[in-house]
PDB file of N, CA and C in Angstrom:
ATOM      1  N   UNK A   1       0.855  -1.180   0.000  1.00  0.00           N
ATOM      2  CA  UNK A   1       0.000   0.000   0.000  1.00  0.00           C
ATOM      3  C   UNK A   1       0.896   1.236   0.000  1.00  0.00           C
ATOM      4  N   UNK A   2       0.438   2.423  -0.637  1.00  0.00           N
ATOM      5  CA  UNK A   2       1.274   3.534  -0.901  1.00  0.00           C
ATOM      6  C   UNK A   2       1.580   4.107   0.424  1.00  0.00           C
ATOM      7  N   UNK A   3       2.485   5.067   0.871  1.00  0.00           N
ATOM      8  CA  UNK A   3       2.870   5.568   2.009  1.00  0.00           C
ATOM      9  C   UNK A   3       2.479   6.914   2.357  1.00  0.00           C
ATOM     10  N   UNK A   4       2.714   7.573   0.563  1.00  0.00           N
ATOM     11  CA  UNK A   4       2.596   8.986   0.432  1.00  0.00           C
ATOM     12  C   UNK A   4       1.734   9.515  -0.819  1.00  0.00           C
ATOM     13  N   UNK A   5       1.052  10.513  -0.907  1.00  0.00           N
ATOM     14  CA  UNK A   5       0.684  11.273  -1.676  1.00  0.00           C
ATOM     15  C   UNK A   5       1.754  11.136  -3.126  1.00  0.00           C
ATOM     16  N   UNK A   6       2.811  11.111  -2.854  1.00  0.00           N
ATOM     17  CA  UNK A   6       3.002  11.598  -4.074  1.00  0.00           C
ATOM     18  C   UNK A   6       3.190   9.784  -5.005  1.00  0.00           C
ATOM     19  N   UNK A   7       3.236   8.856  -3.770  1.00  0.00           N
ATOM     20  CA  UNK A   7       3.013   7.202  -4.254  1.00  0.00           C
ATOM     21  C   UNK A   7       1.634   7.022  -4.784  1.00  0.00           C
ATOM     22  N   UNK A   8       0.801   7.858  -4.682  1.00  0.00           N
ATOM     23  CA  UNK A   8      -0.608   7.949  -4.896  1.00  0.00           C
ATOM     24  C   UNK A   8      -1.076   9.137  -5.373  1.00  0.00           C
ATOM     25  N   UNK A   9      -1.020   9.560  -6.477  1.00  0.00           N
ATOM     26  CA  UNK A   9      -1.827  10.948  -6.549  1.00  0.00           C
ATOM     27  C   UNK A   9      -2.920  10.543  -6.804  1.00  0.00           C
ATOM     28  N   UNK A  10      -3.715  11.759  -6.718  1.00  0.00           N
ATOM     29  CA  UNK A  10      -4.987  12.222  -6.989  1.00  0.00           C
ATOM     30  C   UNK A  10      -5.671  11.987  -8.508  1.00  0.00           C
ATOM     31  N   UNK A  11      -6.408  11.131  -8.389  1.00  0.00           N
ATOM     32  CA  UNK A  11      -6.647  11.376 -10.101  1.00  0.00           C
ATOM     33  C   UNK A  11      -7.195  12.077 -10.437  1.00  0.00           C
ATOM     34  N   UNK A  12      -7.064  12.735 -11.985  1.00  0.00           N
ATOM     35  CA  UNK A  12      -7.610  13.895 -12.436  1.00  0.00           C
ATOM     36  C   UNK A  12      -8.953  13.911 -13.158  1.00  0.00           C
ATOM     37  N   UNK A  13      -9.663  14.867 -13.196  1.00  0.00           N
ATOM     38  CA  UNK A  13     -11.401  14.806 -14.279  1.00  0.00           C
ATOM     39  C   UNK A  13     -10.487  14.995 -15.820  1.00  0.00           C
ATOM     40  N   UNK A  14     -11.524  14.278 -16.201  1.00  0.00           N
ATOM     41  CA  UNK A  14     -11.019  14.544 -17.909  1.00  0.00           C
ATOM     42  C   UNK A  14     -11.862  15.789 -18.269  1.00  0.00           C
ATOM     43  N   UNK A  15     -11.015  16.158 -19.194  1.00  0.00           N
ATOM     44  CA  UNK A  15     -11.544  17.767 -19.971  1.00  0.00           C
ATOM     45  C   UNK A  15     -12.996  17.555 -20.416  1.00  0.00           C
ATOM     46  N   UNK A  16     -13.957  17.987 -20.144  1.00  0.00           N
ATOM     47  CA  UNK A  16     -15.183  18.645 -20.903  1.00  0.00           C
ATOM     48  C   UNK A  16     -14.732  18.910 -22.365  1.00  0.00           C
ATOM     49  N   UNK A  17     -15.570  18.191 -23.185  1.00  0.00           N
ATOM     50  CA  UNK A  17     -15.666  18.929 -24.624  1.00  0.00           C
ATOM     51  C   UNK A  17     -16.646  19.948 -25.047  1.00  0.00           C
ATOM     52  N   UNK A  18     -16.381  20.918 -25.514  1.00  0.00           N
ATOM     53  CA  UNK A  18     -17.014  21.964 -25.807  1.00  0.00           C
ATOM     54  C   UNK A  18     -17.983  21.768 -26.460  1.00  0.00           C
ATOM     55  N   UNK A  19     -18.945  22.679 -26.778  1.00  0.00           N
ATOM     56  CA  UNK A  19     -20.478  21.936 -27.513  1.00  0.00           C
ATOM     57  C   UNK A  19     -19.893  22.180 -28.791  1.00  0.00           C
ATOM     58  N   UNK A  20     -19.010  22.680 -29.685  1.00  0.00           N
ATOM     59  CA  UNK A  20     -18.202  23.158 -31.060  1.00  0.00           C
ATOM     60  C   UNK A  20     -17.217  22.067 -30.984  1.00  0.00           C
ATOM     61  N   UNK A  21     -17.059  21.267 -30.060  1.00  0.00           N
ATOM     62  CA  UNK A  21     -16.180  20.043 -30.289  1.00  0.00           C
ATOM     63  C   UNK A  21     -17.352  18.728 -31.602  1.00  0.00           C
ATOM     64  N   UNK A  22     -18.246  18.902 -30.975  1.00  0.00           N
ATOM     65  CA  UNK A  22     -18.748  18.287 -31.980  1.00  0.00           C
ATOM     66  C   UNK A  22     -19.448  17.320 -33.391  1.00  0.00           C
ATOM     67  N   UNK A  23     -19.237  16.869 -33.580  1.00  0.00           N
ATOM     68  CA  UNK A  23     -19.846  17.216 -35.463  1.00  0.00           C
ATOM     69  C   UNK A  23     -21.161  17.081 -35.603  1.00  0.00           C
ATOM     70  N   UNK A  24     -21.993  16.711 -34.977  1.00  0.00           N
ATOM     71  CA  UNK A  24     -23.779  16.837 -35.069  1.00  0.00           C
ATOM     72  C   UNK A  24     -24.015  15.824 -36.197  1.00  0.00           C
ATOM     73  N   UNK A  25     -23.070  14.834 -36.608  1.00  0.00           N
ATOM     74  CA  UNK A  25     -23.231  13.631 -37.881  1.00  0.00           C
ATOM     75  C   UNK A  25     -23.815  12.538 -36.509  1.00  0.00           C
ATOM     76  N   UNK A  26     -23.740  12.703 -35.878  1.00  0.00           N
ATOM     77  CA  UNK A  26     -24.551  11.166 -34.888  1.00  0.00           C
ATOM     78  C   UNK A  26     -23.426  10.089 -35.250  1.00  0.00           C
ATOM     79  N   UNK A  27     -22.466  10.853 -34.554  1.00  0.00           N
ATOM     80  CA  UNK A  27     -21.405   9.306 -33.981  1.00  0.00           C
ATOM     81  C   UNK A  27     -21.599   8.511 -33.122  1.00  0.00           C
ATOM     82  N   UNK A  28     -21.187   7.398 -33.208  1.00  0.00           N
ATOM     83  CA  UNK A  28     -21.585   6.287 -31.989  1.00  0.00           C
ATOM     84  C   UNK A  28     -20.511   5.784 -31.692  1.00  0.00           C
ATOM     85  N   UNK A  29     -19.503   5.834 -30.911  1.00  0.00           N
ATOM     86  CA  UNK A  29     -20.098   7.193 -29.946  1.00  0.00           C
ATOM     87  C   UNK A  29     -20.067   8.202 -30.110  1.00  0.00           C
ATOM     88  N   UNK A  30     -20.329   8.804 -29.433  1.00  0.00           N
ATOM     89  CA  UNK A  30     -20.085  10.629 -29.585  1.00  0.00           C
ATOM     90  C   UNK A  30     -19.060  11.222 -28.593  1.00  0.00           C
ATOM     91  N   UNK A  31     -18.484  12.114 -28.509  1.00  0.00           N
ATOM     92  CA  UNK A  31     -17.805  12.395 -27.810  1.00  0.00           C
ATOM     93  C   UNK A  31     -18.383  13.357 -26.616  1.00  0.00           C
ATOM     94  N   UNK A  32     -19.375  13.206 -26.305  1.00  0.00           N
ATOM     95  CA  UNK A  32     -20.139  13.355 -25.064  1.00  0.00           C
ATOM     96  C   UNK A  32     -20.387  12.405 -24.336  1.00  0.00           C
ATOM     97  N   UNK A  33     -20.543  10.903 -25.480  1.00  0.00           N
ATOM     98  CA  UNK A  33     -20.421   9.980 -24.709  1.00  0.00           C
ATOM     99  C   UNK A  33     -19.178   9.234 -24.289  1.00  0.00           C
ATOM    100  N   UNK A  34     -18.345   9.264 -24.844  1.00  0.00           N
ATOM    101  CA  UNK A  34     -17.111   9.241 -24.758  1.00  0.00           C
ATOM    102  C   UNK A  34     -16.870   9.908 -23.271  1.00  0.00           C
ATOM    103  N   UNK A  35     -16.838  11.272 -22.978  1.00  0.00           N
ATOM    104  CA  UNK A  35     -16.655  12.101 -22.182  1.00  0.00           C
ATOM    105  C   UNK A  35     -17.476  11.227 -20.579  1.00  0.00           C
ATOM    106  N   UNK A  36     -18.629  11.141 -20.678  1.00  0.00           N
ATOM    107  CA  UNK A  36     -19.466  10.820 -19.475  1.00  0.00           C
ATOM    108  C   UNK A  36     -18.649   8.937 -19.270  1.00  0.00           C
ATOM    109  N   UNK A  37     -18.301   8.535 -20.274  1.00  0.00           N
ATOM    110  CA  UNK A  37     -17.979   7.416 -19.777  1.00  0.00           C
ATOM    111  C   UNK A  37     -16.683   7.594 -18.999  1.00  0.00           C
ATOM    112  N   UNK A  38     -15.595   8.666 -19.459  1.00  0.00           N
ATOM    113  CA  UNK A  38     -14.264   9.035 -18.471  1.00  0.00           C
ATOM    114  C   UNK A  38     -14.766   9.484 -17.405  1.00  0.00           C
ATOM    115  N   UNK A  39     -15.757  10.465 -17.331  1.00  0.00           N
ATOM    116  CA  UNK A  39     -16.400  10.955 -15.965  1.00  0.00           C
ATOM    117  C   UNK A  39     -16.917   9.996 -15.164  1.00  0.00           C
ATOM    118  N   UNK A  40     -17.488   8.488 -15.391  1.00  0.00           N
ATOM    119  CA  UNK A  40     -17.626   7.823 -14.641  1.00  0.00           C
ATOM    120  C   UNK A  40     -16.835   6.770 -14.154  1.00  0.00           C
ATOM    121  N   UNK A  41     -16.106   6.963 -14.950  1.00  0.00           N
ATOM    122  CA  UNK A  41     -14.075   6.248 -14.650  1.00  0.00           C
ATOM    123  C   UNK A  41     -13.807   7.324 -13.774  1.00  0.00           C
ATOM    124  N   UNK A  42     -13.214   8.590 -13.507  1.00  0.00           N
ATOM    125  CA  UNK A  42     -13.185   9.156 -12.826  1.00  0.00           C
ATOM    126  C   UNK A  42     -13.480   8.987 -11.727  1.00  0.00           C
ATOM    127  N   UNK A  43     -14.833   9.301 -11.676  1.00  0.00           N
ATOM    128  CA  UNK A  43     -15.850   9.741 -10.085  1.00  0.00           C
ATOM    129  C   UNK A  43     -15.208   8.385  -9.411  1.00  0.00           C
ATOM    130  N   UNK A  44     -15.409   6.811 -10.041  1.00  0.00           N
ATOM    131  CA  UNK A  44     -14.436   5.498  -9.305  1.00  0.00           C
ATOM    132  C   UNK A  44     -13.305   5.560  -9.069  1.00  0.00           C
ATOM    133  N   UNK A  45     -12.955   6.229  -9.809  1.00  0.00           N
ATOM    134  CA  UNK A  45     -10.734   6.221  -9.164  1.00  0.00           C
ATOM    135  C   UNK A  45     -11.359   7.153  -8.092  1.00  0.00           C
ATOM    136  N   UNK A  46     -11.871   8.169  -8.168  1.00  0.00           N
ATOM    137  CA  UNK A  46     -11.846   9.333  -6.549  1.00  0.00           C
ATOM    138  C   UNK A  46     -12.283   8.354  -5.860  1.00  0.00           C
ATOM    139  N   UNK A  47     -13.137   8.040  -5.770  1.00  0.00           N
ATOM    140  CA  UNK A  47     -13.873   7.272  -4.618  1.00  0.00           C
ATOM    141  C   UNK A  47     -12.746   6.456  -3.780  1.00  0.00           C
ATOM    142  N   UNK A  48     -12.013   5.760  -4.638  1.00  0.00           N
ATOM    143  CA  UNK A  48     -11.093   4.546  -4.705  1.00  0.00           C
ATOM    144  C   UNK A  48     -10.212   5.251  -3.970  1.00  0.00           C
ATOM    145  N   UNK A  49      -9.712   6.169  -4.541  1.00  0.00           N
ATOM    146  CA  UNK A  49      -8.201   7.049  -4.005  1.00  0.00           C
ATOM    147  C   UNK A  49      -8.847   7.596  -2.700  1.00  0.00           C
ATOM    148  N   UNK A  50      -9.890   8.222  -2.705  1.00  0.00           N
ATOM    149  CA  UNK A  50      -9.995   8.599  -1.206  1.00  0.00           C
ATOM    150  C   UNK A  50     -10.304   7.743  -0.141  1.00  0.00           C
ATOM    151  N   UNK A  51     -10.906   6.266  -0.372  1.00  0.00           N
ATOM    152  CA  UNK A  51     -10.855   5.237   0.771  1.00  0.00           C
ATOM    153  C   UNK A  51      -9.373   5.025   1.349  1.00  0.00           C
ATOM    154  N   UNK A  52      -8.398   5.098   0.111  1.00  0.00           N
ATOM    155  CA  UNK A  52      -7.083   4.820   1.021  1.00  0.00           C
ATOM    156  C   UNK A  52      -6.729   5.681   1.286  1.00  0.00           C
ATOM    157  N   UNK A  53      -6.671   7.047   1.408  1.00  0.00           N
ATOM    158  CA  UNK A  53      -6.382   7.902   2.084  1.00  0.00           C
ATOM    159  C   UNK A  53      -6.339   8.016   3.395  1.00  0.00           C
ATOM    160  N   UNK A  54      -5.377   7.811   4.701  1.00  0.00           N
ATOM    161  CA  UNK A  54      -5.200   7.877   5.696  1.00  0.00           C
ATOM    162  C   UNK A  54      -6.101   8.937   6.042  1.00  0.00           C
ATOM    163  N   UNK A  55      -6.977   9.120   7.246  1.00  0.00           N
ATOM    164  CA  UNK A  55      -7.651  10.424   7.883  1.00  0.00           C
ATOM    165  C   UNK A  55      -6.935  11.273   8.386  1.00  0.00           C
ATOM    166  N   UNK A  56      -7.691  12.454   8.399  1.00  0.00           N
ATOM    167  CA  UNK A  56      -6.972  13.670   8.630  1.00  0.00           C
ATOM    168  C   UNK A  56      -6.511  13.245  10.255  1.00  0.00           C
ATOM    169  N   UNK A  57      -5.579  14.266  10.876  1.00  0.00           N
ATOM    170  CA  UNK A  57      -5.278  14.119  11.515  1.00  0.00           C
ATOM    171  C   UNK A  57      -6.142  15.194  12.629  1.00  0.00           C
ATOM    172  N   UNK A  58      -6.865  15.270  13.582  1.00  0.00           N
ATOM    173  CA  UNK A  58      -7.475  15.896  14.795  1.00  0.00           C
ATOM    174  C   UNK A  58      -6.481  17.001  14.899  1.00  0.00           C
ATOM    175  N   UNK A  59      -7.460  18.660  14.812  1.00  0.00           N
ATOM    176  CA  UNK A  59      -7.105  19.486  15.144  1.00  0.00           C
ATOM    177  C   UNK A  59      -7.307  19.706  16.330  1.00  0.00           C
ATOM    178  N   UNK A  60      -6.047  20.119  17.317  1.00  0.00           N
ATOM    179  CA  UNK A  60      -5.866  20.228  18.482  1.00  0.00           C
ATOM    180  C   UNK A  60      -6.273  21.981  18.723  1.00  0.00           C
ATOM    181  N   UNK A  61      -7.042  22.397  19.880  1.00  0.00           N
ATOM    182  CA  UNK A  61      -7.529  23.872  20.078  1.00  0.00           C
ATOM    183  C   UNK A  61      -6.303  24.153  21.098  1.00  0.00           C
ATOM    184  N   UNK A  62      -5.996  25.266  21.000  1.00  0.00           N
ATOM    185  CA  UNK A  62      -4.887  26.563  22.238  1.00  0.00           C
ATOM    186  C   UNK A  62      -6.150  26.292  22.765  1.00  0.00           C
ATOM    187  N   UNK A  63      -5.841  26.280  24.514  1.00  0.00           N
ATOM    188  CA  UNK A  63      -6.604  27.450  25.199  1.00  0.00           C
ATOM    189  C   UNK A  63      -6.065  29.052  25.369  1.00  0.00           C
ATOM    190  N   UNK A  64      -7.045  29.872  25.349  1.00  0.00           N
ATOM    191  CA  UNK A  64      -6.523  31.504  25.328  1.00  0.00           C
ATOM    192  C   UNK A  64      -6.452  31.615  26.716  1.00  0.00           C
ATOM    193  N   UNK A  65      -5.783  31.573  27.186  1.00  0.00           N
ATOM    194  CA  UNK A  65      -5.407  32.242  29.030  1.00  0.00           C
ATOM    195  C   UNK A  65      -4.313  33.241  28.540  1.00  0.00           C
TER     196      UNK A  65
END
């Protein structure tokens, strides 16, 4: 299991395609669908990456005297 952040990064969202990305010929797929299928690859690696993520660590309060 990784130790550190940088043994594990964060995975990234894939780019949004612009509505001029395009071609309105009815591809199959399309690259919207294309797109929502990385977005739901995505949203699973976060999920994934943040279960192993060790918890934060408890912020301790000063008392003010």
């Amino acid at each position: 299991m990784p130790t550190s952040r940088a043994d594990d990064p964060q995975p990234t969202p894939p780019i949004e395609p612009a509505l001029e990305d395009c071609c309105q010929s009815g591809c199959d797929p399309c690259i919207f669908d294309i797109y929502q299928d990385a977005l739901e690859r995505y949203r699973l690696a976060l999920q994934e990456w943040q279960a192993r993520q060790p918890p934060p660590k408890p912020v301790r309060k000063r008392s003010l005297r």
